[in-house]
Protein backbone atom coordinates (compact mmCIF):
# COMPACT_ATOMS: atom_id res chain seq x y z
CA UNK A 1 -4.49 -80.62 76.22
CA UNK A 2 -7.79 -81.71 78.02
CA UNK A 3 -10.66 -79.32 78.24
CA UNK A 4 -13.88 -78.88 79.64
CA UNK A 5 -17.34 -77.36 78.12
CA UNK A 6 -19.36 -74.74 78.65
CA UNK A 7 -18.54 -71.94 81.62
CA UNK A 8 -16.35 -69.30 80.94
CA UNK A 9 -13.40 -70.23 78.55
CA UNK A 10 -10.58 -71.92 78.81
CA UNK A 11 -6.84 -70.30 78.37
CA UNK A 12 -4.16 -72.48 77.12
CA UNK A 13 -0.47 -72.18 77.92
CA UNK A 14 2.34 -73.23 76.57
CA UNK A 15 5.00 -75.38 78.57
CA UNK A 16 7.88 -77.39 77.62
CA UNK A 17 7.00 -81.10 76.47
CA UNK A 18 7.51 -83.75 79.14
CA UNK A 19 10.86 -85.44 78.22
CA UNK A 20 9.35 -88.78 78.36
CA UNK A 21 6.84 -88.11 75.37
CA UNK A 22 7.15 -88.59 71.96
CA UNK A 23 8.16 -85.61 69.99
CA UNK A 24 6.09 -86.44 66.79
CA UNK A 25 3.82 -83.75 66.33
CA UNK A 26 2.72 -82.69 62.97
CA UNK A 27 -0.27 -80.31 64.13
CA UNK A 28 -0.15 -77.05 66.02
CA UNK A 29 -2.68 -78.26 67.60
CA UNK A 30 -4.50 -81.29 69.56
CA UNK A 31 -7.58 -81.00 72.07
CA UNK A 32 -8.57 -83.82 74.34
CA UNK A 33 -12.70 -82.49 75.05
CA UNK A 34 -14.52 -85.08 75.75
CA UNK A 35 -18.25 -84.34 76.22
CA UNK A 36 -19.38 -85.48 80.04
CA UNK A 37 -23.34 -85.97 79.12
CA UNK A 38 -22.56 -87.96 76.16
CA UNK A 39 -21.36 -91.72 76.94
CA UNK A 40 -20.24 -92.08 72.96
CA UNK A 41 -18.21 -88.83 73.34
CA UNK A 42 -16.29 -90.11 76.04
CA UNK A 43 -12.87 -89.85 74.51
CA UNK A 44 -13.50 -87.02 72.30
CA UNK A 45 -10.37 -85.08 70.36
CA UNK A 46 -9.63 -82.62 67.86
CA UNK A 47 -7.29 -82.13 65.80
CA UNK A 48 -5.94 -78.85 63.49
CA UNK A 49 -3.59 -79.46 60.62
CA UNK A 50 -1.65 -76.59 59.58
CA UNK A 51 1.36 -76.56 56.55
CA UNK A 52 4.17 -74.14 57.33
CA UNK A 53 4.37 -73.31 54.01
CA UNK A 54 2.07 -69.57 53.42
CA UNK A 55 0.54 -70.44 49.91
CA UNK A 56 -0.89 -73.73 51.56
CA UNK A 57 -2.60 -71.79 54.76
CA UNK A 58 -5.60 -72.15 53.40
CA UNK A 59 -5.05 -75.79 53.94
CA UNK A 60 -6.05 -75.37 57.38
CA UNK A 61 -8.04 -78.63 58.60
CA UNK A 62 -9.80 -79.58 61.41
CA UNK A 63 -10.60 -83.09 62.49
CA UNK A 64 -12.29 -84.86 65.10
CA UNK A 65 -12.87 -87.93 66.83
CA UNK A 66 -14.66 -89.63 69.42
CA UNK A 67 -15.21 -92.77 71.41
CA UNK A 68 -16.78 -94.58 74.23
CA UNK A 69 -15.52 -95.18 77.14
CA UNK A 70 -15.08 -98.96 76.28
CA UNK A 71 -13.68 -99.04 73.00
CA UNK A 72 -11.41 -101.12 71.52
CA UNK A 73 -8.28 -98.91 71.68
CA UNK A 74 -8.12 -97.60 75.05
CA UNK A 75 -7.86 -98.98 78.47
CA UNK A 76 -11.56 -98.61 80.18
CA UNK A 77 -9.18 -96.78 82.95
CA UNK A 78 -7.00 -93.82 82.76
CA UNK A 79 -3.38 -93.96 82.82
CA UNK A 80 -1.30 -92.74 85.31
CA UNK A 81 -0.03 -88.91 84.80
CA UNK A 82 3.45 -89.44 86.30
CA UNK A 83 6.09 -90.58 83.77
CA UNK A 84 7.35 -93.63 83.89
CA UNK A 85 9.63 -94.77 86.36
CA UNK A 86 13.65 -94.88 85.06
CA UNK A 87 14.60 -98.03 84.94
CA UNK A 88 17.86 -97.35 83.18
CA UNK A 89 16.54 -98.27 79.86
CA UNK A 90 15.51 -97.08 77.00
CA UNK A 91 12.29 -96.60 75.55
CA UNK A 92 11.19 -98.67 72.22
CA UNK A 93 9.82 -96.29 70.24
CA UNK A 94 8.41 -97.97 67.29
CA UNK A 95 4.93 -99.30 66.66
CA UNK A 96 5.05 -103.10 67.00
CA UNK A 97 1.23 -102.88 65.30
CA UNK A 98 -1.01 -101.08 62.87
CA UNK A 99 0.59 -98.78 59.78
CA UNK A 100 3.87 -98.06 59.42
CA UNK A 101 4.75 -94.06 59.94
CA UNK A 102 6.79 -92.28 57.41
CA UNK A 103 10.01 -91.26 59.98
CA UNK A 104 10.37 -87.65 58.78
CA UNK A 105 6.43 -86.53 58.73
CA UNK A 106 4.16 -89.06 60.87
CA UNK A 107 1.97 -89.86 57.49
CA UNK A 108 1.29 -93.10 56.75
CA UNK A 109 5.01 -94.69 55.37
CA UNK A 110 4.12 -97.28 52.74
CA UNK A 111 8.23 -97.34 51.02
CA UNK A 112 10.73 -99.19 53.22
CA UNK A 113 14.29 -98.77 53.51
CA UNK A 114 15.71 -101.06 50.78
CA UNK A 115 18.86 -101.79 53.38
CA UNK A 116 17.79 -102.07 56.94
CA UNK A 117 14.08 -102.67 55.82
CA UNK A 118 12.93 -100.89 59.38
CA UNK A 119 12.65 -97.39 58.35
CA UNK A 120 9.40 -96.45 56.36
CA UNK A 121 8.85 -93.06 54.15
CA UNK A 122 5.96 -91.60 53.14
CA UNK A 123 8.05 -90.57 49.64
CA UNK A 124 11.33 -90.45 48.35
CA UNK A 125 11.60 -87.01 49.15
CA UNK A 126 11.11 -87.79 52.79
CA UNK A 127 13.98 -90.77 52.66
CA UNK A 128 16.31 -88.67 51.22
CA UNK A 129 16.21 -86.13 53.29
CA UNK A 130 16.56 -88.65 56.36
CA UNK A 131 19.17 -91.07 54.74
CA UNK A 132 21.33 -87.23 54.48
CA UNK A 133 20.48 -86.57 57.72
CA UNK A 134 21.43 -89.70 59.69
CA UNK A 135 20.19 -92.44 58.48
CA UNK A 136 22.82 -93.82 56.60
CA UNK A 137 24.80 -94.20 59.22
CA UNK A 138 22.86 -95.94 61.68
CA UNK A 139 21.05 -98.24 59.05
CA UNK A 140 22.14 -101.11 60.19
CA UNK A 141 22.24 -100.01 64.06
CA UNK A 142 19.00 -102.06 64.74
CA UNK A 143 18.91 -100.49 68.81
CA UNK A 144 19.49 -97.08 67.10
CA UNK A 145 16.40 -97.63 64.85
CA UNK A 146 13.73 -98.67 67.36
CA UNK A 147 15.17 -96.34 70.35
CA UNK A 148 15.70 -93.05 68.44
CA UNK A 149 13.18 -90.65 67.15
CA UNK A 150 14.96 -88.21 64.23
CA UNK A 151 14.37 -84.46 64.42
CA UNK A 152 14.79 -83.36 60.69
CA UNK A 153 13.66 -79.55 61.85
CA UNK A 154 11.14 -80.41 59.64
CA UNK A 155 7.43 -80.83 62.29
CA UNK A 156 6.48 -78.05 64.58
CA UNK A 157 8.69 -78.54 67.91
CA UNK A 158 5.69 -80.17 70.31
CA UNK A 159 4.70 -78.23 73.41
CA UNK A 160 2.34 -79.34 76.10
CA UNK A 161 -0.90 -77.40 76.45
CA UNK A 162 -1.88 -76.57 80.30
CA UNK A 163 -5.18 -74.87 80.82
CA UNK A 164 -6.63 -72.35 83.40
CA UNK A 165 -10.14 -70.82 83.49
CA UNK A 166 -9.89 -66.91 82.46
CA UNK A 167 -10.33 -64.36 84.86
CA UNK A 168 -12.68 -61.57 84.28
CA UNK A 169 -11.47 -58.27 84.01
CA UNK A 170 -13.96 -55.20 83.87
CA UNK A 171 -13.61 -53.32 81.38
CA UNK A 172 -13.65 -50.19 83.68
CA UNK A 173 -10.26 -51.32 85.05
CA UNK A 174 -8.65 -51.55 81.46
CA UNK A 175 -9.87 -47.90 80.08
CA UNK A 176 -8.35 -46.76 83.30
CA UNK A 177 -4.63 -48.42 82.50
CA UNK A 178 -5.19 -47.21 78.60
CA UNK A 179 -5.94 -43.65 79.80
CA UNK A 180 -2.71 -44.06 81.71
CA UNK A 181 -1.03 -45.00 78.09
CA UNK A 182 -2.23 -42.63 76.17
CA UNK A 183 -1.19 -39.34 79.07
CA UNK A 184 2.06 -41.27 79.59
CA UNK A 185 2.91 -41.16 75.79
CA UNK A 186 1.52 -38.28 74.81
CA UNK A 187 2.03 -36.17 77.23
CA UNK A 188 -0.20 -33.18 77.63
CA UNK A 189 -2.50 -32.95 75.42
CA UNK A 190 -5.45 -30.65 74.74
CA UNK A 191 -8.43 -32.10 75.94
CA UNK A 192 -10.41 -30.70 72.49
CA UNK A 193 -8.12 -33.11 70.76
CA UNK A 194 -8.43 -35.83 72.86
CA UNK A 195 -12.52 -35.44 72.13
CA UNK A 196 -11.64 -35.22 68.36
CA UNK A 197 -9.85 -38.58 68.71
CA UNK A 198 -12.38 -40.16 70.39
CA UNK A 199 -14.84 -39.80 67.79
CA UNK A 200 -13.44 -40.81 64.92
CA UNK A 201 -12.27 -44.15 66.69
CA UNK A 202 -13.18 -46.37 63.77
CA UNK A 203 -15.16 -49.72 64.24
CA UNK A 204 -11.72 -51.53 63.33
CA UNK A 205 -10.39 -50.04 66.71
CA UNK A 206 -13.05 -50.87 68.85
CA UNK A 207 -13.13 -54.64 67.95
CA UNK A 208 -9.17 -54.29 67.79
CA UNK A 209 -9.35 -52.69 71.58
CA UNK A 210 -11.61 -55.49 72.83
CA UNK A 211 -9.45 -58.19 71.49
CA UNK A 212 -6.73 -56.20 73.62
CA UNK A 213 -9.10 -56.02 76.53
CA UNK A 214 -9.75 -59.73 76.72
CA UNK A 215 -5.99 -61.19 76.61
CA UNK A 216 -4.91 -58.26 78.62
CA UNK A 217 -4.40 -60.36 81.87
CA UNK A 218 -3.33 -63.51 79.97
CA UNK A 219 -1.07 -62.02 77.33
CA UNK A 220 0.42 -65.32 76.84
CA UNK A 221 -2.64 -67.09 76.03
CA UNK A 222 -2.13 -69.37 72.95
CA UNK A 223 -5.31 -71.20 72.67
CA UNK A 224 -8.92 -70.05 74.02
CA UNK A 225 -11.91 -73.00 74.28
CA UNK A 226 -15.48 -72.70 74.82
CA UNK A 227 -18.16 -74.85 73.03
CA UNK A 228 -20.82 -73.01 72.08
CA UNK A 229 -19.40 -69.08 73.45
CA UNK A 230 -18.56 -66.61 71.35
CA UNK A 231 -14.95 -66.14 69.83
CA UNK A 232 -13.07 -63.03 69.94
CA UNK A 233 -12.01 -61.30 66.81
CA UNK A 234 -8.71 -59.36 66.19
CA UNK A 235 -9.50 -57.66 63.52
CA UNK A 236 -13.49 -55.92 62.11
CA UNK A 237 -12.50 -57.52 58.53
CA UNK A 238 -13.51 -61.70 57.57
CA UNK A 239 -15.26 -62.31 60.37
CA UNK A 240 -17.57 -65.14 59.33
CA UNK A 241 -21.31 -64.53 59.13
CA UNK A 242 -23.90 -67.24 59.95
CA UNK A 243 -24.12 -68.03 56.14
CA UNK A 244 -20.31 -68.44 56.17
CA UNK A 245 -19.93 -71.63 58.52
CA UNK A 246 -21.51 -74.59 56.65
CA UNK A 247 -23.61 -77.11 58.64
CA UNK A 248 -22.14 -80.75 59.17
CA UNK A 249 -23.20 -83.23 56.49
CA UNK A 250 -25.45 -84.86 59.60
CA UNK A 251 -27.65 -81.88 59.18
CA UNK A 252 -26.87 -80.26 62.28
CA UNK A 253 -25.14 -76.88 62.89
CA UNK A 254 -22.05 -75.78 63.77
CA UNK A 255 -21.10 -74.05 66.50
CA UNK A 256 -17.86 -72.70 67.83
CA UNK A 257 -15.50 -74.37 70.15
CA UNK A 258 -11.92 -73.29 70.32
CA UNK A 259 -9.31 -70.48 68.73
CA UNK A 260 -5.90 -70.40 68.16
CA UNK A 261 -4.36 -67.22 68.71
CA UNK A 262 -1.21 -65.59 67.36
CA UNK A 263 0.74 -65.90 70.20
CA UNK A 264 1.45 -69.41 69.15
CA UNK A 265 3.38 -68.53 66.15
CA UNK A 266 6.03 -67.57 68.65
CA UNK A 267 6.74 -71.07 69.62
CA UNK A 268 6.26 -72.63 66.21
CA UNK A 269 9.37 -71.72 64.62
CA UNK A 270 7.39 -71.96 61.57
CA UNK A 271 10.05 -69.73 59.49
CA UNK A 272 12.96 -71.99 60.28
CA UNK A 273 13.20 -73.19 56.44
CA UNK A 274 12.66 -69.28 55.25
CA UNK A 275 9.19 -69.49 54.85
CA UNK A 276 6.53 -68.36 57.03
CA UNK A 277 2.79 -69.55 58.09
CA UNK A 278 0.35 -66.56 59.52
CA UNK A 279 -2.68 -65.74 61.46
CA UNK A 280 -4.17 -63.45 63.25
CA UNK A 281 -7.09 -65.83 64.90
CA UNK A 282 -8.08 -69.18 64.06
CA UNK A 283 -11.09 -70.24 65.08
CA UNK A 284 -12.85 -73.98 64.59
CA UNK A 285 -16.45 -74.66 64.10
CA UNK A 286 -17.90 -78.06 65.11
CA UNK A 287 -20.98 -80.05 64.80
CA UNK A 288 -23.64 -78.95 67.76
CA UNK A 289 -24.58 -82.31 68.00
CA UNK A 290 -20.93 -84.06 68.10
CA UNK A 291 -22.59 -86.44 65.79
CA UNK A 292 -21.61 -90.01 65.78
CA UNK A 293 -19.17 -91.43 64.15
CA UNK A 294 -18.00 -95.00 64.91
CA UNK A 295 -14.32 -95.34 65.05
CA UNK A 296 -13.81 -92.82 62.15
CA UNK A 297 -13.21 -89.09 61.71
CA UNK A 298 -15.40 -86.39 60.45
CA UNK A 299 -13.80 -82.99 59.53
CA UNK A 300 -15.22 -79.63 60.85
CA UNK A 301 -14.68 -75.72 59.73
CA UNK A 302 -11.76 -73.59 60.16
CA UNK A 303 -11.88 -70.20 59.73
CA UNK A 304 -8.64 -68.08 59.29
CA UNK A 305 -8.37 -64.19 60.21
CA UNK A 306 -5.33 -62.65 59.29
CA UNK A 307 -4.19 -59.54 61.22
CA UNK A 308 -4.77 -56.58 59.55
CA UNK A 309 -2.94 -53.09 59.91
CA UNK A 310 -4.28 -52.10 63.14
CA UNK A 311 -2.84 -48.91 65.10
């Protein structure tokens, strides 16, 4: 997903990958915002680690990365966003260069296949469960190997991200449709008791309500960006104070960029294996300065707001 800065935020949807790439992701998650006053922040990504297992959710990490425009690792120009042409053959899917991949996870894969000496593991655990799940049949199928990736139901599926700039929507017109709710379900009710409702609406509702209010035109929203805006909350309880949000080790603060929102888990299928991962919001912090940092990564701050019992 690409994205822009500054301006009113950006909405991300959720489509179907493109058949043609990879299906390796191991992330909910990667943003492609490159900063346009910044010619070392040229090619400038993100990228948030989740585990699908609930007692690791705290695990949540954030990581990002940037480059200039000539760099060693990209072309100075931009590809072409059309998929390559069919030419009747198939794509070689395995790195002729750099570190060998673990074929289950996507982490570095320093054991080899004692047989075919092509596939590489991160761990045992991870050969075993692809040697039971394929592999040991097409071991020695060499074309099979370099042509094929394996889906062990084990990553989050991969979805691409398409963006559109939110709409405003006053909050005049959504009291209006709520009114409409509330009469419609309740019925008639005495206006004395309407009043009494009213006024013990809690501080929990009202930040509840305006998380409604924003997504209400975009209920499908999965990801919201915005250096440097303001996220929206779900829920009145954790929400981070100033103190909370540590600065980068350059010194600098950190400000806000993007959130994740809870519509994503629908698309996960993060309980496949029984287990489930949860949020409510999760929102990532980032240096203000998008300090520099060579060909490396730096990580930045994730906070995590789980969705409380809300009415």
């Amino acid at each position: 997903m690409a994205v822009a800065s500054a301006g009113p935020a950006e909405l991300g949807f959720v489509e179907a990958a493109p058949a043609w790439r990879l299906r390796s992701e191991q992330f909910p998650s990667k943003l492609y915002a490159p900063l346009p006053d910044r010619a070392d922040a040229f090619h400038r990504c993100l990228f948030l680690f989740c585990c699908r297992v609930p007692p690791c959710c705290a695990g949540l990490r954030v990581f990002r990365n940037q480059l200039p425009r000539k760099n060693d690792f990209y072309s100075y120009e931009p590809p072409s966003e059309n998929p390559p042409p069919e030419t009747g053959e198939s794509v070689c899917l395995q790195l002729k260069s750099g570190a060998h991949l673990c074929r289950v996870c996507g982490c570095l894969g320093p054991k080899t296949c004692s047989r075919c000496h092509k596939a590489h593991y991160c761990s045992k655990e991870h050969q075993t469960l692809d040697w039971r799940l394929g592999h040991k049949q097409a071991c020695t199928q060499s074309e099979y190997l370099d042509r094929t990736i394996p889906d062990h139901n084990f990553l989050f599926p991969e979805f691409e991200i398409v963006i559109e700039t939110e709409d405003e929507i006053t909050p005049e017109v959504v009291e209006k449709e709520n009114e409409s709710e509330i009469i419609g379900s309740m019925g008639e009710v005495p206006e004395e008791e309407l009043d009494s409702m009213a006024k013990h609406e809690s501080r929990e509702d009202k930040i509840f309500q305006k998380f409604k209010t924003k997504i209400a035109l975009e209920p499908e929203q999965v990801l919201r960006y915005g250096r440097g805006i303001a996220p929206i909350w779900i829920s009145g309880e954790n929400i981070p104070q100033e103190k909370d949000i540590p600065d980068c080790p350059c010194g600098a603060k950190r400000i806000f960029e993007f959130q994740v929102m809870p519509q994503l888990l629908n698309y996960l299928k993060a309980d496949t294996l029984g287990r489930s991962v949860d949020w409510g919001v999760v929102a990532v912090f980032t240096c203000a300065e998008s300090c520099r940092l060579g060909i490396g990564y730096t990580e930045e701050f994730v906070w995590k707001q789980d969705i409380t019992d809300t009415p």
